[in-house]
C-alpha atoms as a PDB file:
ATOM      1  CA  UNK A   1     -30.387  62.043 166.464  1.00  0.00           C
ATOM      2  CA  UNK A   2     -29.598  64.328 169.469  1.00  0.00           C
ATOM      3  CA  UNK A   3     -25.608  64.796 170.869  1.00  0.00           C
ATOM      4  CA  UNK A   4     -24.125  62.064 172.951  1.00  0.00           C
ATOM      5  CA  UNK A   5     -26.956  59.567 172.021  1.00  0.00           C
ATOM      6  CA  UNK A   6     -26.883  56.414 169.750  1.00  0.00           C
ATOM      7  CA  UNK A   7     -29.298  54.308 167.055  1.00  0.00           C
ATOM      8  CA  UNK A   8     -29.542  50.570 167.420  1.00  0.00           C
ATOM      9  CA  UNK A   9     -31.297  47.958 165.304  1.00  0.00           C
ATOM     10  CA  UNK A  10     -35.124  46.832 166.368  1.00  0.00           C
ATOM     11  CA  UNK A  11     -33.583  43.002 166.558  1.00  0.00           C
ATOM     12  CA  UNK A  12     -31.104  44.465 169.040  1.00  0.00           C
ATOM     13  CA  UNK A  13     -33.241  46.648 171.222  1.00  0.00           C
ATOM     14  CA  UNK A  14     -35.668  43.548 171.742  1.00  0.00           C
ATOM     15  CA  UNK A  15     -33.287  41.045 172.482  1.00  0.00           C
ATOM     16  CA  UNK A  16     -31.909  43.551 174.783  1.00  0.00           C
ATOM     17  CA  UNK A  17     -35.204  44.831 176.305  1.00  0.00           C
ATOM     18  CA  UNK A  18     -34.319  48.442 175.229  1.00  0.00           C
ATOM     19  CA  UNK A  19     -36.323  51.271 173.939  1.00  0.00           C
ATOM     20  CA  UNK A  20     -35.731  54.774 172.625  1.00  0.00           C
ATOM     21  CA  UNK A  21     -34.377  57.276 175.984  1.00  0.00           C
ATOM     22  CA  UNK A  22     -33.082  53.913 177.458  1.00  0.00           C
ATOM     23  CA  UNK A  23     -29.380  53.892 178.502  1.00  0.00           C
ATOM     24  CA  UNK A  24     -26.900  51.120 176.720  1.00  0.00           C
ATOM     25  CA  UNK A  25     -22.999  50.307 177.836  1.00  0.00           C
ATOM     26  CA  UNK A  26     -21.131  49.764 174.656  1.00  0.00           C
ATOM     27  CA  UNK A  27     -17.638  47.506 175.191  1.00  0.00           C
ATOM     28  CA  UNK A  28     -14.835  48.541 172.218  1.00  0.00           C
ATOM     29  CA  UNK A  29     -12.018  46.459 171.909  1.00  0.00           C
ATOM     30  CA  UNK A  30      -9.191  48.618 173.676  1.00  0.00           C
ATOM     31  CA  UNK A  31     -11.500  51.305 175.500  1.00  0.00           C
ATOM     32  CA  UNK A  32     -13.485  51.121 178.794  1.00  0.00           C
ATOM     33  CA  UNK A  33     -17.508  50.601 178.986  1.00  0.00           C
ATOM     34  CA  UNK A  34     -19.112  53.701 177.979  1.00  0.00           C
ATOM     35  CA  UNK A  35     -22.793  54.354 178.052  1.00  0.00           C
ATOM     36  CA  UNK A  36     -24.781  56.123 175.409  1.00  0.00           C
ATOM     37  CA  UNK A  37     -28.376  57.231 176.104  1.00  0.00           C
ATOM     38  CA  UNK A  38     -30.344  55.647 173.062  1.00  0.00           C
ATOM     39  CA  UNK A  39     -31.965  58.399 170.572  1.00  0.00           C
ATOM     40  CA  UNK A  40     -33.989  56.269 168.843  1.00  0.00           C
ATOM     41  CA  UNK A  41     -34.470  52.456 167.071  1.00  0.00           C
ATOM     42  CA  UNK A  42     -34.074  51.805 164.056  1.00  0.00           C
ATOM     43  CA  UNK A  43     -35.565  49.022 161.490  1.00  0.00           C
ATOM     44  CA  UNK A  44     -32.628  46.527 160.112  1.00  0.00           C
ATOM     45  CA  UNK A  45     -33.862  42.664 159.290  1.00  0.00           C
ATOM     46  CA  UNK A  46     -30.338  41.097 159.475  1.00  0.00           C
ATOM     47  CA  UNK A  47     -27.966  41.667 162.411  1.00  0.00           C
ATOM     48  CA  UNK A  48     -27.012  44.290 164.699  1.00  0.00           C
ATOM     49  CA  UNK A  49     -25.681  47.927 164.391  1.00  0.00           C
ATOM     50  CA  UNK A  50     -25.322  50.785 166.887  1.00  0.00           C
ATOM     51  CA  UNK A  51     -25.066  53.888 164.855  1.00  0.00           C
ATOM     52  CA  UNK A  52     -22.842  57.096 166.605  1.00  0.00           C
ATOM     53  CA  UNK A  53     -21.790  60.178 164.834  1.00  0.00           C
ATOM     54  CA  UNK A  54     -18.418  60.610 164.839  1.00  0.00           C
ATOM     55  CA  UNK A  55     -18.175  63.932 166.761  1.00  0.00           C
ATOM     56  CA  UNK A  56     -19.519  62.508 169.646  1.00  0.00           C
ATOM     57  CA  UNK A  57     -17.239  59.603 169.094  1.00  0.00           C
ATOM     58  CA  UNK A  58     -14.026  61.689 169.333  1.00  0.00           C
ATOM     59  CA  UNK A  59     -16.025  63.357 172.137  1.00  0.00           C
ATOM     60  CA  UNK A  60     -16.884  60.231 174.549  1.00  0.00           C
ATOM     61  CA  UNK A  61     -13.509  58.002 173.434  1.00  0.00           C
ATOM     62  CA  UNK A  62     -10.939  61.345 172.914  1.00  0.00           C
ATOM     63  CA  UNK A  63     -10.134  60.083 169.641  1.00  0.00           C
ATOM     64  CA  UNK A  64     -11.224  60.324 166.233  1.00  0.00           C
ATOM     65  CA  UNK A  65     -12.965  57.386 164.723  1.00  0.00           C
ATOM     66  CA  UNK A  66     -10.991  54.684 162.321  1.00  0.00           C
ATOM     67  CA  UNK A  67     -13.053  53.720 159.603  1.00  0.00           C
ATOM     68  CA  UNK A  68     -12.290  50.809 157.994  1.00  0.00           C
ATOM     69  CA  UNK A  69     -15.207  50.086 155.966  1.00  0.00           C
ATOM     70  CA  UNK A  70     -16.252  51.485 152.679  1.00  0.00           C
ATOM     71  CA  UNK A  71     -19.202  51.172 150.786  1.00  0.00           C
ATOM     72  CA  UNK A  72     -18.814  51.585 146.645  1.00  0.00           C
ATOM     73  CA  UNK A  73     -21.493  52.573 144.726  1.00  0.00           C
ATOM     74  CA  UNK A  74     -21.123  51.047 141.347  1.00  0.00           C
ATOM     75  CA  UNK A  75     -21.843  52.154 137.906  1.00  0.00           C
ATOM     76  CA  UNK A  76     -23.967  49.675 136.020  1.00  0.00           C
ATOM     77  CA  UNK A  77     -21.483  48.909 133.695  1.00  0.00           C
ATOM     78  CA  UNK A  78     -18.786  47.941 136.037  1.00  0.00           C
ATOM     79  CA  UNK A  79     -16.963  44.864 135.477  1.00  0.00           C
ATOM     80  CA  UNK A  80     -17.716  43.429 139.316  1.00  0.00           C
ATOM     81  CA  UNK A  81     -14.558  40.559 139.398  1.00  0.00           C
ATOM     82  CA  UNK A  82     -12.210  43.076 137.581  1.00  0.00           C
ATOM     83  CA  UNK A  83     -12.887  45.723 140.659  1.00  0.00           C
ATOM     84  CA  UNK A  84     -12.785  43.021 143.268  1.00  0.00           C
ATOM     85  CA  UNK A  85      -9.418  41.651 141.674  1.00  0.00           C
ATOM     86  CA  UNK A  86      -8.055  45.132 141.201  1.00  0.00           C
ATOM     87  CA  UNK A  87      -8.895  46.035 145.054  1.00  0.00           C
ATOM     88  CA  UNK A  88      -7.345  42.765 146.634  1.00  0.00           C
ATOM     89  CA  UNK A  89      -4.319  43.440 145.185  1.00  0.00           C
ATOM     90  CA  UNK A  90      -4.010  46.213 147.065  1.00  0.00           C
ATOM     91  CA  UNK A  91      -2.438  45.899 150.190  1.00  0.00           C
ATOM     92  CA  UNK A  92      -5.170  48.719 151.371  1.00  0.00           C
ATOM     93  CA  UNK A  93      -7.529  46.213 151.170  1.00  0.00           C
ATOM     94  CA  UNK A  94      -8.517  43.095 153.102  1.00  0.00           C
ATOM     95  CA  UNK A  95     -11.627  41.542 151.378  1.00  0.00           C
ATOM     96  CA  UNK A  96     -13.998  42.694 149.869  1.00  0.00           C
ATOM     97  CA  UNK A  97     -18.301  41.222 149.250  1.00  0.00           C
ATOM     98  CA  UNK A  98     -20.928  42.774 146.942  1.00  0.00           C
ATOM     99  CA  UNK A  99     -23.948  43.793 148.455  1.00  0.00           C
ATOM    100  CA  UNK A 100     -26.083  41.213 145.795  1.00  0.00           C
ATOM    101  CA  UNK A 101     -24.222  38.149 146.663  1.00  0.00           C
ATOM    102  CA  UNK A 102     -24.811  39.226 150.468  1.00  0.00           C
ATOM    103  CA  UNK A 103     -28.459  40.003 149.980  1.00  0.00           C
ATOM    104  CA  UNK A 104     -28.863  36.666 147.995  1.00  0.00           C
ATOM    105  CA  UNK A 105     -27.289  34.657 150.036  1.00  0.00           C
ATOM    106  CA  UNK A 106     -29.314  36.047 152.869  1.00  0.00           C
ATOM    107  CA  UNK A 107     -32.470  35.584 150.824  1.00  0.00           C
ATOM    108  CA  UNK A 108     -31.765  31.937 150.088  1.00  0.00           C
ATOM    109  CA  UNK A 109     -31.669  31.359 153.629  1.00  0.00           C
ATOM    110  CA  UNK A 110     -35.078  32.156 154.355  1.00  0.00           C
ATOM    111  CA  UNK A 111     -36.648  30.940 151.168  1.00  0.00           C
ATOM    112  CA  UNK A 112     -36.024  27.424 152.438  1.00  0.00           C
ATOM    113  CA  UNK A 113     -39.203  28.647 155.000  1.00  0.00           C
ATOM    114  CA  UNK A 114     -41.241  29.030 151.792  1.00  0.00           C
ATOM    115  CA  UNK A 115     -41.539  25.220 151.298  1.00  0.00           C
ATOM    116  CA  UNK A 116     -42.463  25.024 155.580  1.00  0.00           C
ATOM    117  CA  UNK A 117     -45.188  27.821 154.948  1.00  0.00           C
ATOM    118  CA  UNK A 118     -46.277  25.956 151.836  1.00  0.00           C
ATOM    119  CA  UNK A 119     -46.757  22.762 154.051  1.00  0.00           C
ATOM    120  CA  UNK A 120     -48.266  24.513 156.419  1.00  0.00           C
ATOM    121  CA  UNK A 121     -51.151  25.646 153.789  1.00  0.00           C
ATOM    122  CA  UNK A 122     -51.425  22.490 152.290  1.00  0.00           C
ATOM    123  CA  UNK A 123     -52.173  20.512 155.499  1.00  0.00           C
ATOM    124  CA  UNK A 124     -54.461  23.711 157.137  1.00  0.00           C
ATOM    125  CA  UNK A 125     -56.515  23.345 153.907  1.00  0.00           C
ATOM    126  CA  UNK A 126     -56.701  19.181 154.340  1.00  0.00           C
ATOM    127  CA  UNK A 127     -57.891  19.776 157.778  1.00  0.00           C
ATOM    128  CA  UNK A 128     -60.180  22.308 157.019  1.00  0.00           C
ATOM    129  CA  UNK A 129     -61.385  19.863 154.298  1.00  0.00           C
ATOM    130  CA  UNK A 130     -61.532  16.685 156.180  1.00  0.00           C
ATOM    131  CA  UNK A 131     -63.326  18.404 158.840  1.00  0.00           C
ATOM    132  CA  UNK A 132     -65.597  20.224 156.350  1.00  0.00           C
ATOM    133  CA  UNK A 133     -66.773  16.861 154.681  1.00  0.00           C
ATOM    134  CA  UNK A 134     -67.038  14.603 158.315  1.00  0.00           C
ATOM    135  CA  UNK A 135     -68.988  16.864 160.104  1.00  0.00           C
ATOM    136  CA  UNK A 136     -71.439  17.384 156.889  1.00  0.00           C
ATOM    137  CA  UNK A 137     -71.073  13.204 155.860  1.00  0.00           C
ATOM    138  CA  UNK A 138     -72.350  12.633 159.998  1.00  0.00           C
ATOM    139  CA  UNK A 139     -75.285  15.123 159.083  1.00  0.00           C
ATOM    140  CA  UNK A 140     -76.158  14.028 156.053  1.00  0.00           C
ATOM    141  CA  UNK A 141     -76.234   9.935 157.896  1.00  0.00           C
ATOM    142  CA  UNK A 142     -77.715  10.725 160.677  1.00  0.00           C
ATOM    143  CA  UNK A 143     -80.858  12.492 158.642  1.00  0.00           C
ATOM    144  CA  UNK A 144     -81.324  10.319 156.021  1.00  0.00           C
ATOM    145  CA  UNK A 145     -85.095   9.703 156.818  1.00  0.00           C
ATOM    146  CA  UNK A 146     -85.715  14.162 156.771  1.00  0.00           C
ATOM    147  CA  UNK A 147     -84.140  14.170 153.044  1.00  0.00           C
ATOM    148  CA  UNK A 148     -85.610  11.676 151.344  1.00  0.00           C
ATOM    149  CA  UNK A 149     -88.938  12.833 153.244  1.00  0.00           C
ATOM    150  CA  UNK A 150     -88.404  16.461 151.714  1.00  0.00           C
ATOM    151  CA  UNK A 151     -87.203  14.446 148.120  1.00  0.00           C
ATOM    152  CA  UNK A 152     -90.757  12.706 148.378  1.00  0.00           C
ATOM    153  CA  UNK A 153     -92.672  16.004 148.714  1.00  0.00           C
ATOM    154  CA  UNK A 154     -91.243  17.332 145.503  1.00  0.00           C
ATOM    155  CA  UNK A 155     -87.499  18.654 146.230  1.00  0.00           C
ATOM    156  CA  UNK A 156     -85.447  18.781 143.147  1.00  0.00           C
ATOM    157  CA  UNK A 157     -81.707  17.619 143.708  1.00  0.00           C
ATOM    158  CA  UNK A 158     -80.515  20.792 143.918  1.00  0.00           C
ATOM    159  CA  UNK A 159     -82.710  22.260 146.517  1.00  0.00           C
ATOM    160  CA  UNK A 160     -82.693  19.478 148.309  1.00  0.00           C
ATOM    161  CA  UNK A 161     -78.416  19.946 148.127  1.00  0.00           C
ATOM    162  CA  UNK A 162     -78.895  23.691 148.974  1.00  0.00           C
ATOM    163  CA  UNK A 163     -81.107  22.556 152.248  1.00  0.00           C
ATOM    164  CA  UNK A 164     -77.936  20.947 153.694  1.00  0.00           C
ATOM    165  CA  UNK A 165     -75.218  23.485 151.704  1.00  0.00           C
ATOM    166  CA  UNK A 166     -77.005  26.071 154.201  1.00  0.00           C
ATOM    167  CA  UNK A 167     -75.962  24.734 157.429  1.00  0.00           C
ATOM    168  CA  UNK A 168     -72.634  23.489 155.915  1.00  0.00           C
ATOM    169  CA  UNK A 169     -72.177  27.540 154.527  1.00  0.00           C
ATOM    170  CA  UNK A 170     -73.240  29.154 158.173  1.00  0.00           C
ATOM    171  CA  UNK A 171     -70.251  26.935 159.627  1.00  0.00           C
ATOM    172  CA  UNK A 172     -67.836  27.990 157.057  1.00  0.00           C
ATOM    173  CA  UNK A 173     -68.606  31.946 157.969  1.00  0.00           C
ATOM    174  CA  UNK A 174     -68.130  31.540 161.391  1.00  0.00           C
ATOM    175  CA  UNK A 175     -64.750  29.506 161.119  1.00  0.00           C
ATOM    176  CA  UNK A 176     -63.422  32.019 158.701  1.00  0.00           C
ATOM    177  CA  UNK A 177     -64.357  34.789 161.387  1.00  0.00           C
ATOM    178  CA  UNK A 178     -63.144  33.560 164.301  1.00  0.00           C
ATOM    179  CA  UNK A 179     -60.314  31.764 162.280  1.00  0.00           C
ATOM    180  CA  UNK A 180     -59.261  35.484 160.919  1.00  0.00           C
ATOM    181  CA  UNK A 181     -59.172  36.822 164.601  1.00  0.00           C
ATOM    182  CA  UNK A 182     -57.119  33.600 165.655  1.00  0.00           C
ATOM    183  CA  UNK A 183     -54.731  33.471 162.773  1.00  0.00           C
ATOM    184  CA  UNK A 184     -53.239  36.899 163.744  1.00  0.00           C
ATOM    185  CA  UNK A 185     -51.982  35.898 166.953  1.00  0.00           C
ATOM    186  CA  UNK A 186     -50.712  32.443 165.348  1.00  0.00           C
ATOM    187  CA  UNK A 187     -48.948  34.284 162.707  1.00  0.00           C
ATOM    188  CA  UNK A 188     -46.765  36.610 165.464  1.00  0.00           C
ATOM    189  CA  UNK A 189     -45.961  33.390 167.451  1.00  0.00           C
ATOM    190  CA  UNK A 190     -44.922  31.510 164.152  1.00  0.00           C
ATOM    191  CA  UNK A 191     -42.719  34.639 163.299  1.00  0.00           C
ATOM    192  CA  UNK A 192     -41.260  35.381 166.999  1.00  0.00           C
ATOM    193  CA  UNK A 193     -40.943  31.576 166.954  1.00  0.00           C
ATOM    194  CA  UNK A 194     -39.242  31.168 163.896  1.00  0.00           C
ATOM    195  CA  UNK A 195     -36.885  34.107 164.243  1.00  0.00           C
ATOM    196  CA  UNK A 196     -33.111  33.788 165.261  1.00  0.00           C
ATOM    197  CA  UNK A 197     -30.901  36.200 166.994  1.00  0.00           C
ATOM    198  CA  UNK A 198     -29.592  37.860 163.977  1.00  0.00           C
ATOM    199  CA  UNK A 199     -32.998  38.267 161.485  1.00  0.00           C
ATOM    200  CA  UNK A 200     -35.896  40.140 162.223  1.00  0.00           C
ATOM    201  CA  UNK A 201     -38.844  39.299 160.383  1.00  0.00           C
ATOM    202  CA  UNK A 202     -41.803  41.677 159.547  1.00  0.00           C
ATOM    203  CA  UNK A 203     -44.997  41.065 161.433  1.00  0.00           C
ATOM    204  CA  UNK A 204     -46.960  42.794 159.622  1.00  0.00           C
ATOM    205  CA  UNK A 205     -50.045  41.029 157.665  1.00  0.00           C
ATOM    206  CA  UNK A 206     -51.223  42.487 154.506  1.00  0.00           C
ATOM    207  CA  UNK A 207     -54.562  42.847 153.813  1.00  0.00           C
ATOM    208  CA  UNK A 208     -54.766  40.259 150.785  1.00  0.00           C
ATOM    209  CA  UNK A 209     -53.805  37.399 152.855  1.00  0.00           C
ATOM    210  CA  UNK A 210     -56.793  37.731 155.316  1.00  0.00           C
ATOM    211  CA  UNK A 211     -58.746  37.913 151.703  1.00  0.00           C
ATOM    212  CA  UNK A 212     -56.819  34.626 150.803  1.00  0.00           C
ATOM    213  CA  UNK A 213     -57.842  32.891 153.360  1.00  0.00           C
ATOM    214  CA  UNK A 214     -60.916  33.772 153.387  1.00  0.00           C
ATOM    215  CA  UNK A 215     -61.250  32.475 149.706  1.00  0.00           C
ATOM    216  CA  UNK A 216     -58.874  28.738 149.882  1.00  0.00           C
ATOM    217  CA  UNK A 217     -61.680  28.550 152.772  1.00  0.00           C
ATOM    218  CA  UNK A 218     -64.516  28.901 150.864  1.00  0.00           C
ATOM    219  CA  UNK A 219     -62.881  27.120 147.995  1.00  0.00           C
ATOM    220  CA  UNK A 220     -62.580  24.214 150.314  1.00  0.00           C
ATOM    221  CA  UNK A 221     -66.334  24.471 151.169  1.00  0.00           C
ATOM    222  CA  UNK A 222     -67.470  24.816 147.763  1.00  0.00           C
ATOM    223  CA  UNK A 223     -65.692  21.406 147.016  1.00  0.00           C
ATOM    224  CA  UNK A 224     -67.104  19.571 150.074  1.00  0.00           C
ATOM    225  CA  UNK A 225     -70.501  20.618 148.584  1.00  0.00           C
ATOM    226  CA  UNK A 226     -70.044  19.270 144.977  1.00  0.00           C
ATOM    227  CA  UNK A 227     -68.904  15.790 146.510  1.00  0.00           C
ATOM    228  CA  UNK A 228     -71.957  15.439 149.155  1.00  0.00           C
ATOM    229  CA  UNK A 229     -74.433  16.524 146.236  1.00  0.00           C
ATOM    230  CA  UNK A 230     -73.615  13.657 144.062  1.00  0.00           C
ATOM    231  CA  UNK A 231     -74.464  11.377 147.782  1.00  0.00           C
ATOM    232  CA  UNK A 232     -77.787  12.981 148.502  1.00  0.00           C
ATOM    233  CA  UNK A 233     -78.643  12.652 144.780  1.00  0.00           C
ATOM    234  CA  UNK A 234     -77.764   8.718 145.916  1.00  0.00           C
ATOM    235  CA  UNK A 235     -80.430   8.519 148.273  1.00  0.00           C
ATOM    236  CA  UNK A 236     -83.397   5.996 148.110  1.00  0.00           C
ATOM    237  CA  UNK A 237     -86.115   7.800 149.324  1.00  0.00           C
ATOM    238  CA  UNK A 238     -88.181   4.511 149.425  1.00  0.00           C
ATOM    239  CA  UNK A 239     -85.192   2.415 151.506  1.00  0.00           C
ATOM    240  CA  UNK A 240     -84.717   5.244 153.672  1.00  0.00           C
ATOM    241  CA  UNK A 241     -88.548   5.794 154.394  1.00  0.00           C
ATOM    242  CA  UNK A 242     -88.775   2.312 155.381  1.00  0.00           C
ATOM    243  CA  UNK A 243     -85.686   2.542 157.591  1.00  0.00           C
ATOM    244  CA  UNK A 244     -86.671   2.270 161.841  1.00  0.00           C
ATOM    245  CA  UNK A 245     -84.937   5.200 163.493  1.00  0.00           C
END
């Protein structure tokens, strides 16, 4: 970080519209608006911090920084309530929080989005299923007459299934594709979407979730398939011959 320049948080700098070489007015409590030329941004996922060294502190505010927060690194063995109960009665001391119970209670915040996510896979799956088996069901109806035609000239069940699994399969590529290329840009506006002021969640998608997809896609297909095969294996080739189109 260069002299007479600050850090902020990522959260910060976008809710503010700020980037690195920008120029920010920081109010203290008892001091006049000062502004700080912004050396760089920094990654932080809950709230907001501006980060100054303390010489150029003393040098903008002609006084030497207060500090009065601490962070204590523990030994492993530390008896955690003992400390906090030994520091609070210290007149030093105004309260005191351990990073853990911070970070969990943090954490149990946004696990209540895992059940929302999980909802969200559940139902994309039923759609994908329901959508899956009506457009191959309408297929299947509408060319009742061509399969048991094909069944007459010798098709065995399962070809005859793998005739109409083709067409069903070629669909299922092409919505994984395109849904792939589409799923990024819905995944950054349910992040952005779902953030608040304070969190910043990563936007980032790893690799095996496009691969996960891909897969609770296919395994959606593949069930679609083993419930139409048991209907064409219904089919009376002799009813459906004599059927008028």
């Amino acid at each position: 970080m260069k002299s007479g320049s600050v850090i902020i948080t990522q959260k910060l700098a976008k809710l503010l519209d700020l980037k690195t070489g920008d120029t920010i007015t920081i109010k203290l409590s008892g001091h006049e608006e000062k502004e700080f030329k912004i050396g760089g941004v920094s990654k932080n996922y809950a709230l907001h911090y501006i980060y100054i060294t303390p010489d150029d502190f003393e040098s903008v505010y002609g006084e030497k920084p207060v500090y009065n927060l601490s962070f204590i690194d523990l030994k492993k063995d530390t008896d955690e309530n003992s400390f906090k109960e030994q520091l609070i009665s210290n007149d030093e001391f105004y309260g005191i929080s351990f990073k853990n119970d911070s970070s969990r209670g943090f954490l149990n915040s946004v696990d209540s989005l895992d059940a929302i996510v999980i909802l969200l896979i559940v139902c994309a799956g039923g759609l994908a299923f329901v959508v899956l088996y009506n457009l191959a069901n309408i297929n299947i109806t509408e060319r009742v007459r061509e399969i048991a035609t094909i069944k007459v000239l010798g098709f065995y069940d399962g070809e005859t299934s793998a005739y109409i699994y083709r067409e069903n399969l070629i669909s299922t590529i092409v919505g994984i594709i395109v849904g792939l290329a589409a799923g990024k840009i819905l995944h950054y506006f349910v992040v952005i979407t779902s953030e608040v002021d304070l969190v910043l969640f990563n936007r980032q998608l790893v690799w095996w979730a496009y691969v996960l997809g891909a897969l609770l896609t296919l395994a959606f297909a593949f069930i679609v398939n083993l419930v139409l095969h048991f209907k064409l294996k219904k089919i009376d080739m002799v009813e459906s011959l004599k059927s008028v189109e």
